[in-house]
C-alpha atoms as a PDB file:
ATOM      1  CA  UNK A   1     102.839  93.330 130.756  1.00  0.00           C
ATOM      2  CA  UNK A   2     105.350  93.505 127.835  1.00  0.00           C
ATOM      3  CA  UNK A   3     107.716  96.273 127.718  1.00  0.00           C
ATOM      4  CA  UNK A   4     108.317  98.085 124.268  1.00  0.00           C
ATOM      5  CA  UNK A   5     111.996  99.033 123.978  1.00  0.00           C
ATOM      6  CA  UNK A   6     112.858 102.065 121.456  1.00  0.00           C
ATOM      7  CA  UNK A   7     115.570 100.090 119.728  1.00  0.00           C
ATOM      8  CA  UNK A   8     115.623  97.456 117.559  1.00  0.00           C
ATOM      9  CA  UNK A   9     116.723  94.447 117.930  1.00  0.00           C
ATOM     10  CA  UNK A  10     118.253  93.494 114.740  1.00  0.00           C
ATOM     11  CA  UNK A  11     118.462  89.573 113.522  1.00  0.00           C
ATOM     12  CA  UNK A  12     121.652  87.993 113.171  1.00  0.00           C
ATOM     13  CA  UNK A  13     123.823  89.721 110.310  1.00  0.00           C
ATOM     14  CA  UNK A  14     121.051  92.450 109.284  1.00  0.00           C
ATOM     15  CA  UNK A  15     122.818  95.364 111.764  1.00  0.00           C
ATOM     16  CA  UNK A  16     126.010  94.751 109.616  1.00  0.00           C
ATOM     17  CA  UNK A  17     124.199  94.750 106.265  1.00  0.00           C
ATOM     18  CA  UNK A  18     123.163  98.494 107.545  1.00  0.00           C
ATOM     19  CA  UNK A  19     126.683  99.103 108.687  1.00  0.00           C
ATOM     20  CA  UNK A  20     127.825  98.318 104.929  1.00  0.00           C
ATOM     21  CA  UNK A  21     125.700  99.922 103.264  1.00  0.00           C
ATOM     22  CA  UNK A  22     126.174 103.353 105.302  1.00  0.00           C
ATOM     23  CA  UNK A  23     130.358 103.064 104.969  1.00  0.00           C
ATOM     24  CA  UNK A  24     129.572 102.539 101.631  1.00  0.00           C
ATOM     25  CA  UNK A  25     127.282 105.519 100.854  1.00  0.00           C
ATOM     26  CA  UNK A  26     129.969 107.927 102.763  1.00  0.00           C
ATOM     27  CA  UNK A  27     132.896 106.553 100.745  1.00  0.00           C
ATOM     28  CA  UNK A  28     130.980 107.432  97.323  1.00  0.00           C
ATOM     29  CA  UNK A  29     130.488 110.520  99.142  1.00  0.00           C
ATOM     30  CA  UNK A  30     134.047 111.404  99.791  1.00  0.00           C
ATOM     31  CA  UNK A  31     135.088 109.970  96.161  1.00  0.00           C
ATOM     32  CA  UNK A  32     132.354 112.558  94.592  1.00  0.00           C
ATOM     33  CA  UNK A  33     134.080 115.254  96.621  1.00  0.00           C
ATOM     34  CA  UNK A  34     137.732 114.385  95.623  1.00  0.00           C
ATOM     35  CA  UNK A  35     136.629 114.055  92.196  1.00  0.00           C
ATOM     36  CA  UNK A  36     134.653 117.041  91.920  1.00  0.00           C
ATOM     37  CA  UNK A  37     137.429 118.866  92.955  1.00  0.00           C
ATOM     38  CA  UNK A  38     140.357 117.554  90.956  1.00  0.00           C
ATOM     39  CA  UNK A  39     138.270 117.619  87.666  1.00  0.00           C
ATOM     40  CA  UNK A  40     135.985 120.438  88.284  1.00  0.00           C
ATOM     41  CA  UNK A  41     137.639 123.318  90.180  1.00  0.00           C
ATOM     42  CA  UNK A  42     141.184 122.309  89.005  1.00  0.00           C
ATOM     43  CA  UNK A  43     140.679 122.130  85.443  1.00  0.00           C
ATOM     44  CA  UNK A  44     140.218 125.501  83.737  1.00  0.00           C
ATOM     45  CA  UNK A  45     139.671 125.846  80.318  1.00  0.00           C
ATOM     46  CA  UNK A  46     141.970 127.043  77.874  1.00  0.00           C
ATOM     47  CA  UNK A  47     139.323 129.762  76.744  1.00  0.00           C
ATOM     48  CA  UNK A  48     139.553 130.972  80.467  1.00  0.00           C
ATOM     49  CA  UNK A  49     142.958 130.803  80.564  1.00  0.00           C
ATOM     50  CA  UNK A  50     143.255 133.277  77.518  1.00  0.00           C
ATOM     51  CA  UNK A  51     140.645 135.500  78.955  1.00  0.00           C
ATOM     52  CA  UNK A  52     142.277 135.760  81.982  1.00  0.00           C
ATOM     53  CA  UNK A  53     145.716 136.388  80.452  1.00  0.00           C
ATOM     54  CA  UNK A  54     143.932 139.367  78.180  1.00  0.00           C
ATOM     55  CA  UNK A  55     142.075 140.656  81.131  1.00  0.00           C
ATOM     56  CA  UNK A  56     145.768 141.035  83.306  1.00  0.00           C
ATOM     57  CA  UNK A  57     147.158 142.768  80.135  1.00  0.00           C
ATOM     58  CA  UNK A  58     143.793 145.420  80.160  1.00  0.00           C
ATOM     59  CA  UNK A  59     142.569 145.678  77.200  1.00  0.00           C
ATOM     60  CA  UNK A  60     145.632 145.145  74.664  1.00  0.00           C
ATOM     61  CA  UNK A  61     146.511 141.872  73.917  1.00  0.00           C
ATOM     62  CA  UNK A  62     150.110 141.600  73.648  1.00  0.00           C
ATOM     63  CA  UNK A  63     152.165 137.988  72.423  1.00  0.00           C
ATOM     64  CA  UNK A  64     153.589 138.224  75.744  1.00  0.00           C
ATOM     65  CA  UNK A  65     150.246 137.801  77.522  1.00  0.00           C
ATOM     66  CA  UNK A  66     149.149 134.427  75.393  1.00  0.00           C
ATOM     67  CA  UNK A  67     153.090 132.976  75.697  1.00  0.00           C
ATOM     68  CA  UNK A  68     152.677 133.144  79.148  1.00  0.00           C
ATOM     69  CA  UNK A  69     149.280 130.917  79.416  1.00  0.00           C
ATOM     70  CA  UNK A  70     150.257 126.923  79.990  1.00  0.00           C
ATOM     71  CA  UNK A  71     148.251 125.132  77.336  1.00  0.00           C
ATOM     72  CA  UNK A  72     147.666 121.118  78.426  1.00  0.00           C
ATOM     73  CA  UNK A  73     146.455 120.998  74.744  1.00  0.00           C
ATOM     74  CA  UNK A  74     149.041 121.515  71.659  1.00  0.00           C
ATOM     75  CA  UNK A  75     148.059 124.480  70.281  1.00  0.00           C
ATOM     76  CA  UNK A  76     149.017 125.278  66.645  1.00  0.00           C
ATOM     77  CA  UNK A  77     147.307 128.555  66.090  1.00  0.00           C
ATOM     78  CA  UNK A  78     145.292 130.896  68.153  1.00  0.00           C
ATOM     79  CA  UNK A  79     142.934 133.578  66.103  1.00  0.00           C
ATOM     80  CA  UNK A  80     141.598 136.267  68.073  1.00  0.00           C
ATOM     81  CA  UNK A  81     138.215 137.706  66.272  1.00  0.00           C
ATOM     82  CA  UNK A  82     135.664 140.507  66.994  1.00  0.00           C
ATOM     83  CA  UNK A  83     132.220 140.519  65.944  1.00  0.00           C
ATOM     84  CA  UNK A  84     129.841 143.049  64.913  1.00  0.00           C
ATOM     85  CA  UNK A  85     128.807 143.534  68.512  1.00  0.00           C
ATOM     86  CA  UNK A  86     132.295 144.379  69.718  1.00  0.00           C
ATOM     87  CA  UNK A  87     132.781 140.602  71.404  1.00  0.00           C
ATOM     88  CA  UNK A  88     135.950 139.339  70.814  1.00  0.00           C
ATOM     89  CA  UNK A  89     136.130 135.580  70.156  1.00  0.00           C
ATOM     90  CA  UNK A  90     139.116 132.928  70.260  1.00  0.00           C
ATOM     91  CA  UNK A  91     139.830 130.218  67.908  1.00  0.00           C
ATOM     92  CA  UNK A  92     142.143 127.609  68.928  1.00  0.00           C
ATOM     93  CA  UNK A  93     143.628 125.227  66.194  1.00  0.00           C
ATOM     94  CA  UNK A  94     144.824 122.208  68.624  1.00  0.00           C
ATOM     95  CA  UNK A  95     147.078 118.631  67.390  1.00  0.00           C
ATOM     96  CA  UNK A  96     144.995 115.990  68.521  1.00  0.00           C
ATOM     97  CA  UNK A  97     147.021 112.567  69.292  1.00  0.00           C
END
């Protein structure tokens, strides 16, 4: 009588087809991580950065605490608002290249 084995014998170049395509699946793995990371934790908005800024300065909002915020964009003006509902907005005017 035969004898059924649990593993598979795979033909001639098939096992390294699987091989491939499983190092290849965990390096787009790894480059989603690493680029997650760099462009979504890393990168904060300017908008947060201002909020944050206001938020360490309590509730005034001195020129010291939006001189002391690194912009990546070129910002030309920034115009603090407050609507009827007591939310304060920001407007950034930004140079473009």
């Amino acid at each position: 009588m035969l004898k059924a084995y649990k593993y598979r014998i795979y033909p001639k170049g098939e096992q390294q087809q699987y091989r491939r395509f499983f190092l290849f699946a965990i390096l787009i793995i790894i480059l989603s991580g690493i680029f997650y990371y760099y462009y979504a934790l890393r990168s904060v908005s300017t908008y947060d950065k201002v909020m944050r800024a206001v938020e360490a300065e309590g509730s005034y909002i001195t020129k010291e605490s939006i001189v002391e915020i690194e912009f990546k964009e070129n910002i030309q003006k920034l115009v603090i608002g407050m609507d009827q509902n007591k939310k304060v907005h920001f407007f950034f005017l930004a140079e473009t290249n």
